[in-house]
N, C-alpha and C. Protein backbone atom coordinates (compact mmCIF):
# COMPACT_ATOMS: atom_id res chain seq x y z
N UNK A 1 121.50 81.66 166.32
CA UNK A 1 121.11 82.19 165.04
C UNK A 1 122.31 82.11 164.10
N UNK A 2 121.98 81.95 163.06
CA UNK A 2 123.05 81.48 162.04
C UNK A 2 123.59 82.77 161.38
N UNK A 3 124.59 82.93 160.81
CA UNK A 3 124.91 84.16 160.08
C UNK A 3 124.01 84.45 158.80
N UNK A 4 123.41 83.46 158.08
CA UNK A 4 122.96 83.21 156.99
C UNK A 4 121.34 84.14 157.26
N UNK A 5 121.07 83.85 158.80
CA UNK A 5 119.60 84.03 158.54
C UNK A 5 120.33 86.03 159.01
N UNK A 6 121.32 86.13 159.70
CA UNK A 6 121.71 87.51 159.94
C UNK A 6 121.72 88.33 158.60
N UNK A 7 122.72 87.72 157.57
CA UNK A 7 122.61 88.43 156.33
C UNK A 7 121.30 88.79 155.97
N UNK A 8 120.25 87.17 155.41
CA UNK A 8 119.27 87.64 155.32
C UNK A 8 118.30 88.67 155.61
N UNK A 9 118.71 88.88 156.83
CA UNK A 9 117.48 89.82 157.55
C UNK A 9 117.89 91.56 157.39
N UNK A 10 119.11 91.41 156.79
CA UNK A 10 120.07 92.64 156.59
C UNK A 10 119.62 93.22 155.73
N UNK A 11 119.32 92.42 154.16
CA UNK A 11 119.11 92.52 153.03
C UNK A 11 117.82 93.26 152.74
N UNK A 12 117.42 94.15 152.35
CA UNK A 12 116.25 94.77 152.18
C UNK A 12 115.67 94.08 150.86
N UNK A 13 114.18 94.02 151.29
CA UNK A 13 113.49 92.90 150.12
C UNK A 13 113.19 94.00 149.38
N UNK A 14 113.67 93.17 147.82
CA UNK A 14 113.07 93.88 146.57
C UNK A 14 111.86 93.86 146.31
N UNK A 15 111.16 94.79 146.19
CA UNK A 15 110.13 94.95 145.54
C UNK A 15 109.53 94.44 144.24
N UNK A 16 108.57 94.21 143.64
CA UNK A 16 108.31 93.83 142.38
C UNK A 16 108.44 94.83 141.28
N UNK A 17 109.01 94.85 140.22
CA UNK A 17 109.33 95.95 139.35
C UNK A 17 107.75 96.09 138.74
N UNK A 18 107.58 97.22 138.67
CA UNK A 18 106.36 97.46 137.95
C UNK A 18 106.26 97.03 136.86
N UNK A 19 105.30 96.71 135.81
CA UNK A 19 105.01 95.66 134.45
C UNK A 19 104.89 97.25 133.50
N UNK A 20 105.95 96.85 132.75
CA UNK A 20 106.01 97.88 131.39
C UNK A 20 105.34 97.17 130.20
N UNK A 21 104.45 96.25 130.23
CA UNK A 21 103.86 96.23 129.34
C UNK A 21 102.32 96.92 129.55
N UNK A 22 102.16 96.99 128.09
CA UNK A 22 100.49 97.58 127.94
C UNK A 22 99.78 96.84 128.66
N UNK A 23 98.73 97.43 129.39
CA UNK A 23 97.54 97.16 130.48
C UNK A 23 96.03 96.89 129.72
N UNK A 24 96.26 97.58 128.56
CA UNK A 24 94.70 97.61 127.85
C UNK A 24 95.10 96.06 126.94
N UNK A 25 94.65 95.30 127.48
CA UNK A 25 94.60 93.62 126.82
C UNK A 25 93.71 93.69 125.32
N UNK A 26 93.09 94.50 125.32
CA UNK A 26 91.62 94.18 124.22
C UNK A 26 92.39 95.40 123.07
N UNK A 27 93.36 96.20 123.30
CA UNK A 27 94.23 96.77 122.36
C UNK A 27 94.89 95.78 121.71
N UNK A 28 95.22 94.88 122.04
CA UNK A 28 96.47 94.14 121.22
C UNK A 28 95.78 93.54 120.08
N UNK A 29 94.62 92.78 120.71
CA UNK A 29 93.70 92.42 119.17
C UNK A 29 93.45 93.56 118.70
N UNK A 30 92.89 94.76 119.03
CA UNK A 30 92.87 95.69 117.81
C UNK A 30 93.72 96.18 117.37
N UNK A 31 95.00 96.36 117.70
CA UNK A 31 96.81 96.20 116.70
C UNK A 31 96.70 94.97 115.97
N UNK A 32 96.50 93.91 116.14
CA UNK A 32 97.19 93.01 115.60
C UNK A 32 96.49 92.31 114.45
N UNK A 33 95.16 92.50 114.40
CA UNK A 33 94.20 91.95 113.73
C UNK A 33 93.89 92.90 112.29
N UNK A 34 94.31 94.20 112.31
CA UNK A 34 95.05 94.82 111.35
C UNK A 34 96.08 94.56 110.69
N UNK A 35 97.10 94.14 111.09
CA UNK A 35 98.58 94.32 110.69
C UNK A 35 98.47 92.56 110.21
N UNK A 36 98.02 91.48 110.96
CA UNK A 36 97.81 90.66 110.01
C UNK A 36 97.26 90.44 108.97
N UNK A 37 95.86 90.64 109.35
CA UNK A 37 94.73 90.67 108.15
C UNK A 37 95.73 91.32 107.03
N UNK A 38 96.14 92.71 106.73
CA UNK A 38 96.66 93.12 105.85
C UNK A 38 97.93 92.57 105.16
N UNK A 39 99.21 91.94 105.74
CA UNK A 39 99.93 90.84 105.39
C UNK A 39 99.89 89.53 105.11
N UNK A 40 98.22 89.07 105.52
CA UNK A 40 98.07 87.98 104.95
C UNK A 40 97.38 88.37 103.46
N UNK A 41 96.65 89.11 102.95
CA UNK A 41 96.15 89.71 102.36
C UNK A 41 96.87 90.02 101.13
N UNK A 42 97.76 90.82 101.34
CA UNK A 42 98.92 91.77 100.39
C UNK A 42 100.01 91.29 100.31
N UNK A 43 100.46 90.17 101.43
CA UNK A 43 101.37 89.78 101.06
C UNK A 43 102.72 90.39 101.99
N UNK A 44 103.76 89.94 102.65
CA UNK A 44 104.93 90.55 103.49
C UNK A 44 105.65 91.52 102.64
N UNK A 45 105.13 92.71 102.44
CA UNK A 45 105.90 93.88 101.86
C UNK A 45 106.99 94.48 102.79
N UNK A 46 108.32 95.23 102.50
CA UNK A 46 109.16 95.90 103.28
C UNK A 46 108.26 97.45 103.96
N UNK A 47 107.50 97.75 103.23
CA UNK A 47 106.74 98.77 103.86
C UNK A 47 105.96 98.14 104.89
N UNK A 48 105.20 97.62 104.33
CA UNK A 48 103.97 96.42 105.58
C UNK A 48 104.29 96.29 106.94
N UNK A 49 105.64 95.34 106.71
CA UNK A 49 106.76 95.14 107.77
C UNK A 49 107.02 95.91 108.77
N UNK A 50 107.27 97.52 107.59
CA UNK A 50 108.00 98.49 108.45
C UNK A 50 107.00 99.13 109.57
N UNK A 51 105.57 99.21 108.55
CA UNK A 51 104.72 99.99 109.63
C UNK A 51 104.28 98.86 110.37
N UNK A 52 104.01 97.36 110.41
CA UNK A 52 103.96 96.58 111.51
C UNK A 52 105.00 96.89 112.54
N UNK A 53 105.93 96.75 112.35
CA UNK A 53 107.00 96.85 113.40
C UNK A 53 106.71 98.38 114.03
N UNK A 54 106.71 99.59 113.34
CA UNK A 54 106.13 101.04 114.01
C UNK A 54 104.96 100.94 114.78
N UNK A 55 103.91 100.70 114.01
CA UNK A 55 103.06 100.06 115.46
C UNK A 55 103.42 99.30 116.43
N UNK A 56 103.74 98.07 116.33
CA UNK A 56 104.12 97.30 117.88
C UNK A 56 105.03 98.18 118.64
N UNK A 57 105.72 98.73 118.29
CA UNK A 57 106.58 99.75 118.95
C UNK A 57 106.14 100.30 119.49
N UNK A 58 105.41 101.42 118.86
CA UNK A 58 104.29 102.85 118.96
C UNK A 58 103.76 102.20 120.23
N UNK A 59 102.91 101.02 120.15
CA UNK A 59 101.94 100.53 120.62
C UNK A 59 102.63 100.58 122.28
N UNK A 60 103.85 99.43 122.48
CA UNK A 60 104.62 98.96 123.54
C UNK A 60 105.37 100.54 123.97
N UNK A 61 105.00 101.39 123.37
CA UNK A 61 105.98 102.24 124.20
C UNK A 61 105.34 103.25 125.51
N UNK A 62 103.63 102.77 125.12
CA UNK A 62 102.45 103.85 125.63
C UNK A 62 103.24 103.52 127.01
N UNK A 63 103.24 102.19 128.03
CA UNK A 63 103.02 101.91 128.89
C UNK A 63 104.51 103.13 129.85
N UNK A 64 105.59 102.51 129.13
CA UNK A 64 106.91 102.81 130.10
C UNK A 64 106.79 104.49 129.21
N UNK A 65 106.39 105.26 128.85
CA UNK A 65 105.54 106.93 128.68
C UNK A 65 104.83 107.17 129.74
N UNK A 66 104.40 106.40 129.93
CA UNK A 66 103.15 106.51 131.24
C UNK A 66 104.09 106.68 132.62
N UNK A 67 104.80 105.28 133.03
CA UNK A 67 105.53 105.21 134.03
C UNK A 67 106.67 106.28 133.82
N UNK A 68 107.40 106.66 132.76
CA UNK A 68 108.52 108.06 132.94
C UNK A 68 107.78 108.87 133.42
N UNK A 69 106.55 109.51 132.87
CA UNK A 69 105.68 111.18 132.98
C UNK A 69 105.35 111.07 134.58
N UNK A 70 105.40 109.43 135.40
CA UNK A 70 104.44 110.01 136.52
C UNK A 70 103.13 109.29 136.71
N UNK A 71 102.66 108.80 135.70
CA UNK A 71 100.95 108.53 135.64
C UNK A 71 100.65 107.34 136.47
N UNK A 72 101.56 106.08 136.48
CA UNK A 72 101.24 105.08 136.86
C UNK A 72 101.58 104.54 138.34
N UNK A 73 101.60 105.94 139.82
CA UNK A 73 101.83 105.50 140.63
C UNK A 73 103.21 105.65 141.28
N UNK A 74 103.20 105.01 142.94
CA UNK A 74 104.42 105.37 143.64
C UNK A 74 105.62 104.22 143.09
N UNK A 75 104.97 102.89 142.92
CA UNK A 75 105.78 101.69 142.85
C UNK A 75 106.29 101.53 141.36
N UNK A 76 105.61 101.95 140.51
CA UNK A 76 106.11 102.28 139.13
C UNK A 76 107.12 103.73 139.04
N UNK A 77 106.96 104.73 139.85
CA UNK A 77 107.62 105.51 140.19
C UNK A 77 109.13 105.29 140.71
N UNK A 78 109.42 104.21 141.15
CA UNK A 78 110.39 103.44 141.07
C UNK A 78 110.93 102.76 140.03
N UNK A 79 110.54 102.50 139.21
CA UNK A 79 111.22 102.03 137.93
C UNK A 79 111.32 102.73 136.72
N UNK A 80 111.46 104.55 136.97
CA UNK A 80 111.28 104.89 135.60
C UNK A 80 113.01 105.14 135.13
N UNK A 81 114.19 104.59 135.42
CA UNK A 81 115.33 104.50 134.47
C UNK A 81 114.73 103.44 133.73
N UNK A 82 114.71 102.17 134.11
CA UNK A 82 114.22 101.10 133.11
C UNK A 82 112.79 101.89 132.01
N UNK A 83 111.92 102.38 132.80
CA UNK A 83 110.96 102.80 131.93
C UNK A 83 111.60 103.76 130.65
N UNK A 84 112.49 104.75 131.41
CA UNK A 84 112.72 105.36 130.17
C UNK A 84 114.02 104.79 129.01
N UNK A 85 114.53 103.82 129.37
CA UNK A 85 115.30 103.17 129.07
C UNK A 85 114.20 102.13 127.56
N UNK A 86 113.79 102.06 128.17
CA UNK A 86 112.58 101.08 126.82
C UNK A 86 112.41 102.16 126.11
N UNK A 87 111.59 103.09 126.83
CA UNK A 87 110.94 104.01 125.93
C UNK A 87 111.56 104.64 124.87
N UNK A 88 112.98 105.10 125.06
CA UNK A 88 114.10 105.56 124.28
C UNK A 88 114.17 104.39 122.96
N UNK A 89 114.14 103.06 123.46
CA UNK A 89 115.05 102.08 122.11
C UNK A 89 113.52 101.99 121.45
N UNK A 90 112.56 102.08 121.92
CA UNK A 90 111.03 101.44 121.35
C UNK A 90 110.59 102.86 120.76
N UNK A 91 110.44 104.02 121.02
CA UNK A 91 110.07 104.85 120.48
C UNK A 91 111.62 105.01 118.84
N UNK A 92 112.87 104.94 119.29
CA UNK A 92 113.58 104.43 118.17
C UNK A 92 113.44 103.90 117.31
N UNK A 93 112.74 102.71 117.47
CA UNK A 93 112.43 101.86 116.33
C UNK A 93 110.70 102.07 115.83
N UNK A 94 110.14 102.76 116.45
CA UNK A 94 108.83 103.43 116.31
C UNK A 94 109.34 104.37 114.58
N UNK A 95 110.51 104.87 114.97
CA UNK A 95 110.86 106.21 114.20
C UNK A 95 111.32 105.74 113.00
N UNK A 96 112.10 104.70 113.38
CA UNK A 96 113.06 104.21 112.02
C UNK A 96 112.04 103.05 111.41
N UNK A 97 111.26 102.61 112.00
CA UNK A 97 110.19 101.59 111.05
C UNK A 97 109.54 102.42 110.07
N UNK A 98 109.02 103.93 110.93
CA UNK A 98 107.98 104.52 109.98
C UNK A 98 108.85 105.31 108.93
N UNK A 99 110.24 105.85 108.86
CA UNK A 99 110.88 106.50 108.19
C UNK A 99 111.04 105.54 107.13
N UNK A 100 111.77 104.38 107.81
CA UNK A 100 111.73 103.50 106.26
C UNK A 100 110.54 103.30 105.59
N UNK A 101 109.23 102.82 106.02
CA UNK A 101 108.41 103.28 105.16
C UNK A 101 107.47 104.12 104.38
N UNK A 102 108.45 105.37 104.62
CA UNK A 102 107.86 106.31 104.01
C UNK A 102 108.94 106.54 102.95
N UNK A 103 110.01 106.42 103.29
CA UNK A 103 111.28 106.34 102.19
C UNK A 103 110.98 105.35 101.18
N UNK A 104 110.57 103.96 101.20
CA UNK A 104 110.37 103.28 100.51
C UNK A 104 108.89 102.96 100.22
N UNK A 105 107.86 103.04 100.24
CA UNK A 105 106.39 103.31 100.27
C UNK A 105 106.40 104.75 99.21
N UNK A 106 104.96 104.36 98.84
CA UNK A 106 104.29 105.08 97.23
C UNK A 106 104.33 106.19 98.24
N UNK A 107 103.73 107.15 97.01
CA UNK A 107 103.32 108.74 97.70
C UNK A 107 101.78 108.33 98.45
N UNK A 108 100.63 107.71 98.07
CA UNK A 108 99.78 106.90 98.90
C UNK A 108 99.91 106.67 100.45
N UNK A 109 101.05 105.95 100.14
CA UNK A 109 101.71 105.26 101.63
C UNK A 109 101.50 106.33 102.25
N UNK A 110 102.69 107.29 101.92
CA UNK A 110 103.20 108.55 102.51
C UNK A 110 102.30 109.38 103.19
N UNK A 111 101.22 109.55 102.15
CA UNK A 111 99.75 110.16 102.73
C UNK A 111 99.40 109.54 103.86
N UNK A 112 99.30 108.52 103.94
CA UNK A 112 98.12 107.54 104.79
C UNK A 112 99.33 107.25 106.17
N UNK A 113 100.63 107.58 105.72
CA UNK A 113 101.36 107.42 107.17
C UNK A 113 101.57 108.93 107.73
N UNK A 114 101.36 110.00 107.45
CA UNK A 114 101.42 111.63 107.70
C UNK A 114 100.45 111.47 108.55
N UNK A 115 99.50 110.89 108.16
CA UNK A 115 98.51 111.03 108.98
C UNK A 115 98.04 109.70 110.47
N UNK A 116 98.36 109.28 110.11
CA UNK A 116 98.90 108.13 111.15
C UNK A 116 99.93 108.38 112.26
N UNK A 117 100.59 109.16 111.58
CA UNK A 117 101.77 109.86 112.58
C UNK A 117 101.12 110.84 113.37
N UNK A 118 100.35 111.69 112.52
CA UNK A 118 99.72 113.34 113.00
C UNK A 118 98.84 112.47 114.72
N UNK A 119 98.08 111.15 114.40
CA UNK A 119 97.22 110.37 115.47
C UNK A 119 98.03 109.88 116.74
N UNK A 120 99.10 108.97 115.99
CA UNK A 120 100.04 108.66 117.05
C UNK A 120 100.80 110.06 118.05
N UNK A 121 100.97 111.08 117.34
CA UNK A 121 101.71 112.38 118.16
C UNK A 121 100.66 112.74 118.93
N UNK A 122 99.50 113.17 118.27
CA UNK A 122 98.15 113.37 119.42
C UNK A 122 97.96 112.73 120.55
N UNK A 123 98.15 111.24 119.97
CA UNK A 123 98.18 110.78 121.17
C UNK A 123 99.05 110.48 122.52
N UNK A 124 100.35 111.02 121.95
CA UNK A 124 101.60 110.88 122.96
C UNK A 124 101.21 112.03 123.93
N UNK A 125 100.62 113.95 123.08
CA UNK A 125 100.82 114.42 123.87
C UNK A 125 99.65 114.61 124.62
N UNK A 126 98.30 113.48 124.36
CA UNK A 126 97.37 113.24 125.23
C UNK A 126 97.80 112.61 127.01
N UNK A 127 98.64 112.30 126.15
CA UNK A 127 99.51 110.71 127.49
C UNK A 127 100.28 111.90 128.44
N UNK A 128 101.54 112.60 127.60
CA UNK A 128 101.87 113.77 128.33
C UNK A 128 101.73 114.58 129.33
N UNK A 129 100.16 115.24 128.76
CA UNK A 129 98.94 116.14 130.07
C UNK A 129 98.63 115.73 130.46
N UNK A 130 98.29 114.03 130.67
CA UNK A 130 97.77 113.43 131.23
C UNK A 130 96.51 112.92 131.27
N UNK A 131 95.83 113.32 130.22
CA UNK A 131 94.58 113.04 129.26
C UNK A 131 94.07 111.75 128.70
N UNK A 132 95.09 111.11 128.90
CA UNK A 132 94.90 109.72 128.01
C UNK A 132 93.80 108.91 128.36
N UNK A 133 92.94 109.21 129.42
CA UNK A 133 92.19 108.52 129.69
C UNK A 133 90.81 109.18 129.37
N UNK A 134 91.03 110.61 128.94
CA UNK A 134 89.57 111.65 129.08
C UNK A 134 89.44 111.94 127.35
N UNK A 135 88.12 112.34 127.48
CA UNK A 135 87.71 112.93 125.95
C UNK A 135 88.27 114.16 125.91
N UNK A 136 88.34 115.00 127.02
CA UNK A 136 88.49 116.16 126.85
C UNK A 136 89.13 117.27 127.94
């Protein structure tokens, strides 16, 4: 026996890291088919931009929320530094997309993102209790 196959057999096999991306496939067309339609439409505004980019964020951060809290299992349960490691820079730029456009966005905007926010928080602390999947 060779040393090579000795090391080998030494080495404990890695596992597959659990997938931090979103699981709901038929979400992404309903993110995205918004946020274009409306920039092709209106045109690439710095607000537009900003809340595009807050959504994809918002959007990408559900999954590694899920895997920090617990929800997604023993083997994802294994990867929540990386999970919360995303979640930290993506919920970041969740924050600073929507701040800039509320800083720079009409009082309109402002309205229509208060409340967009008020949906997105609902829904984090649906994800939280662990609800995210129930009406009630």
């Amino acid at each position: 026996m060779s040393t090579a196959t000795i090391e080998s057999a030494k080495m404990p096999r890695a596992e597959p890291a659990a997938n931090l991306k979103p699981k709901e496939h038929g979400a992404y067309a309903i993110l995205a088919i918004p946020i274009v339609t409306a920039i092709l439409v209106t045109g690439p505004t710095v607000v537009g931009l900003c809340v595009a980019v807050a959504s994809l964020a918002g959007f990408l951060a559900h999954e590694p929320l899920l895997v920090a809290l617990g929800h997604r299992g023993a083997r994802a349960q294994r990867t929540t530094p990386a999970a919360q490691r995303r979640l930290t820079v993506l919920l970041t730029v969740t924050i600073a997309g929507g701040v800039n456009a509320v800083v720079v966005g009409s009082t309109s905007v402002r309205y229509s993102l208060v409340l967009c926010c008020t949906l997105a928080i609902a829904c984090f602390v649906l994800a939280i209790a662990g609800k995210h999947r129930t009406l009630g």
